[in-house]
C-alpha atoms as a PDB file:
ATOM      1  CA  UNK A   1      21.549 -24.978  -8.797  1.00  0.00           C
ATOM      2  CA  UNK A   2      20.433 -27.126  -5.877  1.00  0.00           C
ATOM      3  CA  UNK A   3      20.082 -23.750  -3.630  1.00  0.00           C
ATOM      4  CA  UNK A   4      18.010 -22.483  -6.603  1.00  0.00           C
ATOM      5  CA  UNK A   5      15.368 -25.513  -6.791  1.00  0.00           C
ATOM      6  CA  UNK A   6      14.769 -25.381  -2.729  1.00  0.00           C
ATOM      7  CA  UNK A   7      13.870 -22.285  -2.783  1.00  0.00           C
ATOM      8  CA  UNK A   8      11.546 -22.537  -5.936  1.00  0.00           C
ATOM      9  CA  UNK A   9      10.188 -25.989  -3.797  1.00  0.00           C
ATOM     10  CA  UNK A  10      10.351 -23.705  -0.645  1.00  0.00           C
ATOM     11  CA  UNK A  11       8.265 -20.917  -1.729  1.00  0.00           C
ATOM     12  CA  UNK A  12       5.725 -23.065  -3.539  1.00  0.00           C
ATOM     13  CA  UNK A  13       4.883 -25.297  -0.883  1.00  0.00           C
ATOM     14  CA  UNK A  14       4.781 -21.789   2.040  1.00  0.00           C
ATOM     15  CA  UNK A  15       2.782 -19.941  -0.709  1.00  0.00           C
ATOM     16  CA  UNK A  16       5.975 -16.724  -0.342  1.00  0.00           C
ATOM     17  CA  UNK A  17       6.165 -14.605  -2.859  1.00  0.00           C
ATOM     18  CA  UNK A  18       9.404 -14.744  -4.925  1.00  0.00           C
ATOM     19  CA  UNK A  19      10.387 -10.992  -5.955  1.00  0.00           C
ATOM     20  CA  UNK A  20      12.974  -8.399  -6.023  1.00  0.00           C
ATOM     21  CA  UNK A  21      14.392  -6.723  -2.465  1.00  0.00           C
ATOM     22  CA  UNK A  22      12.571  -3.194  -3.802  1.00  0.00           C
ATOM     23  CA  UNK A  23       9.224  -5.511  -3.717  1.00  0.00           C
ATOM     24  CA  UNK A  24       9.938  -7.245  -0.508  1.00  0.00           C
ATOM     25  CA  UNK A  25      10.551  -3.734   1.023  1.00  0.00           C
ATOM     26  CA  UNK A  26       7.244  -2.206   0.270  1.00  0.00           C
ATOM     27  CA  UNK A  27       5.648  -5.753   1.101  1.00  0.00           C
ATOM     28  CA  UNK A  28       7.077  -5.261   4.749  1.00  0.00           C
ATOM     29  CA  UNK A  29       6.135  -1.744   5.000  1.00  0.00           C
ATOM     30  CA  UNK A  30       2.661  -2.482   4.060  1.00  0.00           C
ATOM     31  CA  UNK A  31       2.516  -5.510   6.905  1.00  0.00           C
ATOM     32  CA  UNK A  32       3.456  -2.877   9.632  1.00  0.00           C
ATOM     33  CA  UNK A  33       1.821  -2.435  12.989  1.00  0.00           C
ATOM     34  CA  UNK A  34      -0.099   0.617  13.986  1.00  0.00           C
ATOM     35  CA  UNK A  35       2.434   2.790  15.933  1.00  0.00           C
ATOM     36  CA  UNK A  36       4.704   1.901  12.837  1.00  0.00           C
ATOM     37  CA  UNK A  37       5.377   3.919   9.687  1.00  0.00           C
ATOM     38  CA  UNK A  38       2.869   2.326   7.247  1.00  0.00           C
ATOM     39  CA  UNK A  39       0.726   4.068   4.561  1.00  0.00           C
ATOM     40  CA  UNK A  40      -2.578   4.022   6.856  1.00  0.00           C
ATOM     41  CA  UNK A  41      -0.232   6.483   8.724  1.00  0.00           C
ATOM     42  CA  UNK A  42      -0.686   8.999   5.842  1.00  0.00           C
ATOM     43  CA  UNK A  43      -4.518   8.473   6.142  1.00  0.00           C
ATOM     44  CA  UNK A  44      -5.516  11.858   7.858  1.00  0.00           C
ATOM     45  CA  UNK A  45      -9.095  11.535   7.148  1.00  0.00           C
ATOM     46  CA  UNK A  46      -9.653   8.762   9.423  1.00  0.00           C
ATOM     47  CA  UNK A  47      -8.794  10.960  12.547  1.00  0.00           C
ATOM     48  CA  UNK A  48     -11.023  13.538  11.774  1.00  0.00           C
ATOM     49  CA  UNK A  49     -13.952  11.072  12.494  1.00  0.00           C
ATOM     50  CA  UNK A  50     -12.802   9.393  15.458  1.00  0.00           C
ATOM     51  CA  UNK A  51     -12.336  12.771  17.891  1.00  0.00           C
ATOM     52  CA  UNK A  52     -15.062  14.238  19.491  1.00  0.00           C
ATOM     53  CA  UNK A  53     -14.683  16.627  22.301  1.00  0.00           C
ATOM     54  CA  UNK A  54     -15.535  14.410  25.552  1.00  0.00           C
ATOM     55  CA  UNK A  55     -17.869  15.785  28.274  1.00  0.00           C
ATOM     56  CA  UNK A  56     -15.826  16.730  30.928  1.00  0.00           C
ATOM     57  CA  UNK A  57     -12.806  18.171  28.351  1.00  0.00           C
ATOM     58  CA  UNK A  58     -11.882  21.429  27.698  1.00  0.00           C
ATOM     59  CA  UNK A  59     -11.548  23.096  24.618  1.00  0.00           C
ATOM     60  CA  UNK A  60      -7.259  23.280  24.957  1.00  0.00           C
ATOM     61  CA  UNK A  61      -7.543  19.824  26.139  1.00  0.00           C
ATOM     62  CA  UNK A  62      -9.693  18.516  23.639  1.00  0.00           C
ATOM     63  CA  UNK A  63      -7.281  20.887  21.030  1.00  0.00           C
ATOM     64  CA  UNK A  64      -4.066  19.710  22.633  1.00  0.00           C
ATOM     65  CA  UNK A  65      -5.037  15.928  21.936  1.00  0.00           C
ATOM     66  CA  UNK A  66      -6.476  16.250  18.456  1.00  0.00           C
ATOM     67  CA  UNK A  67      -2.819  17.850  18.004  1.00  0.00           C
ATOM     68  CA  UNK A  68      -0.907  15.241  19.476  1.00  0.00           C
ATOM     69  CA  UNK A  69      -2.458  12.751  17.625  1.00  0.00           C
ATOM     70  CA  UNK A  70      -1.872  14.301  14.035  1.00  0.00           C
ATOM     71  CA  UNK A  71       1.730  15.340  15.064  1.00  0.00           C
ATOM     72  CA  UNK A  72       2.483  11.802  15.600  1.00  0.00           C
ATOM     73  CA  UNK A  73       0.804  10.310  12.343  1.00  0.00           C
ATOM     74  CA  UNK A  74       2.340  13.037   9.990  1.00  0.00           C
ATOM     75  CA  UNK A  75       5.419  12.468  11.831  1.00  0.00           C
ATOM     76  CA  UNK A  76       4.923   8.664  10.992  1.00  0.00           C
ATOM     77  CA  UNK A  77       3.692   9.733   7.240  1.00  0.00           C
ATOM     78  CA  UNK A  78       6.758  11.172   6.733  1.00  0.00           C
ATOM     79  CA  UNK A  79       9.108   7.992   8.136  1.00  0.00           C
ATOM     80  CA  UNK A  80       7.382   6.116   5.460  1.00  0.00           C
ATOM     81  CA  UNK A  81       7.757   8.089   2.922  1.00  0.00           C
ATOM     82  CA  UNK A  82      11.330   8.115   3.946  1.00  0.00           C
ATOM     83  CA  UNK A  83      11.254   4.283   3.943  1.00  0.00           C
ATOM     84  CA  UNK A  84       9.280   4.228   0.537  1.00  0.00           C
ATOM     85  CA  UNK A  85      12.277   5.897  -0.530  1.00  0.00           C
ATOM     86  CA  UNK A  86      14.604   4.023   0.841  1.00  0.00           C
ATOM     87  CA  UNK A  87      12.942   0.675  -1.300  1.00  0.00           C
ATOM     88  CA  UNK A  88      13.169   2.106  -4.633  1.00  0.00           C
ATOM     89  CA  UNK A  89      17.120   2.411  -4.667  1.00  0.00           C
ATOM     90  CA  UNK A  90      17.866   1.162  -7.720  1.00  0.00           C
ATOM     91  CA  UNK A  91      20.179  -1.433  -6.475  1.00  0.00           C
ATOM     92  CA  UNK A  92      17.313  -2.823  -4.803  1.00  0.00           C
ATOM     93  CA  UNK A  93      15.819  -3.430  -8.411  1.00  0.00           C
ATOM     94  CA  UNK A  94      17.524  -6.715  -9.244  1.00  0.00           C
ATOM     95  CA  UNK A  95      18.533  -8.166  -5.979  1.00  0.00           C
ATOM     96  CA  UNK A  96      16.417 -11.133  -5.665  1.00  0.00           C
ATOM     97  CA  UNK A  97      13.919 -11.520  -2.341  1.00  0.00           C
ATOM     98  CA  UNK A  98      11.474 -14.430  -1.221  1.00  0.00           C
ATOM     99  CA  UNK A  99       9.081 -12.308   1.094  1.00  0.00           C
ATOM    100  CA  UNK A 100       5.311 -12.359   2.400  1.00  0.00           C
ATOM    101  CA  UNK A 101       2.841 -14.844   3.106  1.00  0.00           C
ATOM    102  CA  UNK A 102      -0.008 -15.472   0.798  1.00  0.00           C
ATOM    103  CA  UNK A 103      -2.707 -17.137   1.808  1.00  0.00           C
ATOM    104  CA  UNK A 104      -5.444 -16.412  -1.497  1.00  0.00           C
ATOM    105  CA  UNK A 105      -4.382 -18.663  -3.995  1.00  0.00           C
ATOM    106  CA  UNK A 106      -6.907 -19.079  -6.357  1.00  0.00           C
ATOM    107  CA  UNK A 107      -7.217 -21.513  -9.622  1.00  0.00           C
ATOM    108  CA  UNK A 108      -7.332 -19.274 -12.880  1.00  0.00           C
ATOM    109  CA  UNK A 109     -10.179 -20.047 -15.679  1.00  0.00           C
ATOM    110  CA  UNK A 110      -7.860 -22.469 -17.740  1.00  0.00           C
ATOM    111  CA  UNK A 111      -7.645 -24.545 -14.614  1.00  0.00           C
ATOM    112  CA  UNK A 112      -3.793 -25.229 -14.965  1.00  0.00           C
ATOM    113  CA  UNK A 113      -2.297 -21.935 -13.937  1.00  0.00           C
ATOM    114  CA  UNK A 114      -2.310 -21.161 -10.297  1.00  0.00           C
ATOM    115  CA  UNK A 115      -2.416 -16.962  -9.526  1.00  0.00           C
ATOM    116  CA  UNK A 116      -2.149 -14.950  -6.371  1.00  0.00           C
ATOM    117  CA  UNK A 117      -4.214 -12.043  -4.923  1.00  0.00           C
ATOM    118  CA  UNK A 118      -2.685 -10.047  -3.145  1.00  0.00           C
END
């Protein structure tokens, strides 16, 4: 019981988010850097727009770089859908989790409830 009410004091004074391990996996997979698997990996779109064929580049140069790059984010799309995966076992489901950091609290209209953006 006493374990129970510090962590309910603990994650309401560091603004955590109190959850389930399936929810604190896809947290952590969202907070990822950007040579991790994250879902901005799967976000082909955004590569189209940033290469351009430099000056002084060839055509198989210019090729053999736009193809490096999409190799390694499909290679990273599909290490996080492998991950996704892995965070919706179902004994993941019920397994209790204090994860994240949030830092929008904001005051609902009744002024006596406190909810989270995320």
């Amino acid at each position: 019981m006493k374990l129970i009410m510090l962590a309910v004091i603990a994650c309401l004074s560091l603004n955590c988010f109190i959850g389930s391990h399936r929810d604190a996996c896809k947290y952590n997979l969202k907070q990822r850097d950007v040579f991790e698997a994250s879902s901005d990996s799967c976000d082909f779109l955004a590569y189209t727009a940033l290469f351009t064929q430099k000056n002084n580049e060839t055509l198989e140069e210019y090729e053999a770089r736009k193809g490096s790059a999409f190799n390694f984010s499909l290679i990273k799309c599909i290490e996080y859908y492998e991950k996704l995966k892995e965070c919706n076992k179902e004994e993941y489901k019920y397994m209790p989790a204090i994860y994240g950091m949030n830092v929008n609290p904001y005051f609902s209209v009744d002024r006596n409830r406190v909810a989270f953006r995320e």
